[in-house]
N, C-alpha and C. Protein backbone atom coordinates (compact mmCIF):
# COMPACT_ATOMS: atom_id res chain seq x y z
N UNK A 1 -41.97 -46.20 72.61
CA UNK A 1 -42.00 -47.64 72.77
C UNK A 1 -41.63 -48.30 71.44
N UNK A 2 -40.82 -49.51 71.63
CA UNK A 2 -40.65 -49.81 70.26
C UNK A 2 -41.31 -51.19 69.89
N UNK A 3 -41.43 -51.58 68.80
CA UNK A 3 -41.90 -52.19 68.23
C UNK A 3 -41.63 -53.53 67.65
N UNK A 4 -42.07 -54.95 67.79
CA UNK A 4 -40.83 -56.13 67.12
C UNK A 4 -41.91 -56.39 66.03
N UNK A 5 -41.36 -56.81 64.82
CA UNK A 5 -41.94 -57.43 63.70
C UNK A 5 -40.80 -58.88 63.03
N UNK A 6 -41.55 -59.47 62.32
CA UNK A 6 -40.97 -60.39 62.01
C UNK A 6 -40.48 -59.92 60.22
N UNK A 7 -38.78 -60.15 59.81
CA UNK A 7 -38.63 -60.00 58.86
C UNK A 7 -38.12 -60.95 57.87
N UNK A 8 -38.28 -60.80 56.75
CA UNK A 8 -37.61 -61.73 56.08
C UNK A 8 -35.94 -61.52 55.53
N UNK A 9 -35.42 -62.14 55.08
CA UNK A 9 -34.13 -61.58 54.51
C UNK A 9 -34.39 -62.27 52.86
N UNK A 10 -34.39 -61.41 52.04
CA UNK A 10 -34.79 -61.58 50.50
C UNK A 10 -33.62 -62.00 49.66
N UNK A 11 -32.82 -61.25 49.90
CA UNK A 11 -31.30 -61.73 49.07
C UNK A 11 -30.38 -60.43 49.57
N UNK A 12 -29.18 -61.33 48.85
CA UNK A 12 -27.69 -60.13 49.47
C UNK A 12 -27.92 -59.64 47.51
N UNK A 13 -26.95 -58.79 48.31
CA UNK A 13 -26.89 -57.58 46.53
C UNK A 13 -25.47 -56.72 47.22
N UNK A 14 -24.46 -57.56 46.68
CA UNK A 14 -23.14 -56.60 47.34
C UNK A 14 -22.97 -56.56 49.05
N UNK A 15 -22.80 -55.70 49.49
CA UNK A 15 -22.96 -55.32 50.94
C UNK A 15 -23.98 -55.12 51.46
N UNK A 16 -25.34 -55.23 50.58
CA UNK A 16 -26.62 -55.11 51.34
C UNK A 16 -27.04 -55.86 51.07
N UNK A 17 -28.14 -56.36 52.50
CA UNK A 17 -29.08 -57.15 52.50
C UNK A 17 -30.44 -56.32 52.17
N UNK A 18 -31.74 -57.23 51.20
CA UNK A 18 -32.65 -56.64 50.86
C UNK A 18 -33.91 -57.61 52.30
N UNK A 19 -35.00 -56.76 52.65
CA UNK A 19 -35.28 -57.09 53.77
C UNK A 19 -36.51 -56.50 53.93
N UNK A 20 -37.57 -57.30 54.03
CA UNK A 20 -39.04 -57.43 53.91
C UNK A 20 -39.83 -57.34 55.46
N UNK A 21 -40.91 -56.65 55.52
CA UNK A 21 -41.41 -56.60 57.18
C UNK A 21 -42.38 -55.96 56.60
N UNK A 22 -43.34 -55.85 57.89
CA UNK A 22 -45.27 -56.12 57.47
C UNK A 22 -45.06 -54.66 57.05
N UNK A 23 -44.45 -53.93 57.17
CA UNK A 23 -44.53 -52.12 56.74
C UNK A 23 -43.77 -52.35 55.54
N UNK A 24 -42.72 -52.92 54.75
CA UNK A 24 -42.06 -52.99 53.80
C UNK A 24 -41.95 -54.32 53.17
N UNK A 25 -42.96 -54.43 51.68
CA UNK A 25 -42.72 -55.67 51.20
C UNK A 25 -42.20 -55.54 49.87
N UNK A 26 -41.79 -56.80 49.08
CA UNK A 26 -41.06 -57.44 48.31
C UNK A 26 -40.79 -56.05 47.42
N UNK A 27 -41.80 -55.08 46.95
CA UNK A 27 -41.75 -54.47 46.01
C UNK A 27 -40.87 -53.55 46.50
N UNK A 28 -40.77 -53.08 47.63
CA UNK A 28 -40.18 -52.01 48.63
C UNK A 28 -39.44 -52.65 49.54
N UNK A 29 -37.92 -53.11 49.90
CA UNK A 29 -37.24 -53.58 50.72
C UNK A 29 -36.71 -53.08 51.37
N UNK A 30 -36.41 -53.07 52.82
CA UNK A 30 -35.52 -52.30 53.53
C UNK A 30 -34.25 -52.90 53.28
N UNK A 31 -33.18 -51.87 52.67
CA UNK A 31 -31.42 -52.20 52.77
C UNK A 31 -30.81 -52.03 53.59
N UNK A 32 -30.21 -52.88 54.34
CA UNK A 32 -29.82 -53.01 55.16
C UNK A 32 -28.26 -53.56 55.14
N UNK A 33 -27.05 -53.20 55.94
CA UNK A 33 -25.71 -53.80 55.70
C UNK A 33 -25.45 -54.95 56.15
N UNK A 34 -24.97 -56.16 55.36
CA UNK A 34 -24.87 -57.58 55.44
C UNK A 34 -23.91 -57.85 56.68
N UNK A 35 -22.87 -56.92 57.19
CA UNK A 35 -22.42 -56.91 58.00
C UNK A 35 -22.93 -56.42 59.41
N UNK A 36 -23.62 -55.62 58.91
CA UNK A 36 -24.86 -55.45 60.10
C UNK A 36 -25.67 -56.47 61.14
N UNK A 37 -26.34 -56.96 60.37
CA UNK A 37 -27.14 -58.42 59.79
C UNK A 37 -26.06 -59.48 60.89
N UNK A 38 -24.90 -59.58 60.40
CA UNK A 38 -24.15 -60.71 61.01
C UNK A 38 -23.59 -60.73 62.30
N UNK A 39 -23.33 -59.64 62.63
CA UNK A 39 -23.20 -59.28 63.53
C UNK A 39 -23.77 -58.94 64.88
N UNK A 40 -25.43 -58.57 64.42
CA UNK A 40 -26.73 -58.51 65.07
C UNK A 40 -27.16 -60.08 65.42
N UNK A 41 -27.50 -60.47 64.84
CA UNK A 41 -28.05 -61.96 64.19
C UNK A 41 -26.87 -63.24 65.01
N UNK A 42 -25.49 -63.01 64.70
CA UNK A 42 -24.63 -64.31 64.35
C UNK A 42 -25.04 -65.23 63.59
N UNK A 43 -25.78 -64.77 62.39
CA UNK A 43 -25.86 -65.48 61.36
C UNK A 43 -24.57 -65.59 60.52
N UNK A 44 -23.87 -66.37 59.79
CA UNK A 44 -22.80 -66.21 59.14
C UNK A 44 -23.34 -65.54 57.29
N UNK A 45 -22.77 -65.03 57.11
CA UNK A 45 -23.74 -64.32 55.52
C UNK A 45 -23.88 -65.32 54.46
N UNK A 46 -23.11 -66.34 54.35
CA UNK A 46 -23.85 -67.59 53.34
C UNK A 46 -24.92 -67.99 54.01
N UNK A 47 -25.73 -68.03 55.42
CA UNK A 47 -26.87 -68.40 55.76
C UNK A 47 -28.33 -66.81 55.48
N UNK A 48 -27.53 -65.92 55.12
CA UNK A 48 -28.58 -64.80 55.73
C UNK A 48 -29.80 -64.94 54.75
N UNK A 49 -29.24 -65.37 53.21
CA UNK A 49 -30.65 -65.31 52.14
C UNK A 49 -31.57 -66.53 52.52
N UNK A 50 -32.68 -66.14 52.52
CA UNK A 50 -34.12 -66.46 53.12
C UNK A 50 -34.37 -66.79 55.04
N UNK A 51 -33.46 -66.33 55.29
CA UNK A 51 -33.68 -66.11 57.24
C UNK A 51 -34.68 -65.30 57.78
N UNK A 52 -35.28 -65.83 58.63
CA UNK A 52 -36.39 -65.61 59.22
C UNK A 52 -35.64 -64.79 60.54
N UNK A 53 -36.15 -63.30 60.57
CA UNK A 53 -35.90 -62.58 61.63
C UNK A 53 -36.81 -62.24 62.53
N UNK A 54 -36.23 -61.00 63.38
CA UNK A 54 -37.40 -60.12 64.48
C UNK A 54 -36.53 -58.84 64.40
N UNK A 55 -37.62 -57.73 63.91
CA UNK A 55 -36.76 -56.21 63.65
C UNK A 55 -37.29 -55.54 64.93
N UNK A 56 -36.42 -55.05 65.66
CA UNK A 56 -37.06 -54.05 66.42
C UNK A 56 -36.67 -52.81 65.50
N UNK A 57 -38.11 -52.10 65.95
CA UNK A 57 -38.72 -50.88 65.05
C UNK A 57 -38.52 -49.60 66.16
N UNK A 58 -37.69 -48.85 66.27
CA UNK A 58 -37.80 -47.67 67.45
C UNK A 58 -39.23 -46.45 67.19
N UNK A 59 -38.99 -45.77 68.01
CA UNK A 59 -40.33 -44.69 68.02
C UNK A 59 -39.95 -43.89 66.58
N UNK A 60 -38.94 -43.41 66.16
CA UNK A 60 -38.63 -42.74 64.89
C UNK A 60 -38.80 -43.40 63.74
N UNK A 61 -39.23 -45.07 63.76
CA UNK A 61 -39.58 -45.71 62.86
C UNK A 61 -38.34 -46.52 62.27
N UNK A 62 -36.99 -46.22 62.67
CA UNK A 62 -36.18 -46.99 61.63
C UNK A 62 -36.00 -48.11 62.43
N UNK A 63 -35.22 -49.17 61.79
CA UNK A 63 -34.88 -50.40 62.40
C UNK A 63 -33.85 -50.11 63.04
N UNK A 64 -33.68 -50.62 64.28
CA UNK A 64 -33.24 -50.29 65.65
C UNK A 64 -32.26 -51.73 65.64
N UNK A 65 -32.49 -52.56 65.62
CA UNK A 65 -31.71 -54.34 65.67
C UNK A 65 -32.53 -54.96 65.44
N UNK A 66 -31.58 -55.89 64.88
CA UNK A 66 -32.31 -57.76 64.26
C UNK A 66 -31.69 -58.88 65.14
N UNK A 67 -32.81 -59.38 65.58
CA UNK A 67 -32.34 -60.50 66.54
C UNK A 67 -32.59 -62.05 65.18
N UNK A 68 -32.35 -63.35 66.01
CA UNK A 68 -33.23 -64.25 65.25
C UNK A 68 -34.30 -64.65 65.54
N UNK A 69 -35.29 -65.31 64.62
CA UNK A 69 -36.79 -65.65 65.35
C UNK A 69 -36.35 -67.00 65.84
């Protein structure tokens, strides 16, 4: 069964987005590809730093897709 959490998007750094959720915070970010992100989302990537998401979390634990909240 999988899992939704709410994430943050922290900042871009090149091709990755840095990316915060109740299992991974500020100190520890999940990286994630900005093109990923935009594509998942239809966020455009000048909007992605500080966007408020929803990660689905699969049974193996990794992030599965980002919708928007």
């Amino acid at each position: 069964m999988s899992e939704r959490v709410n994430a943050t998007v922290l900042l871009l750094f090149g091709d990755q987005a840095e990316i915060t959720t109740p299992h991974r915070d500020a100190s520890d970010p999940e990286r994630v590809p900005v093109a990923r992100l935009v594509k998942e989302t239809g966020i455009a990537r000048e909007e992605l730093a500080g966007a408020e998401l929803v990660a689905v979390i699969g049974d193996d634990g990794e992030l599965k897709r980002f919708e928007r909240a």
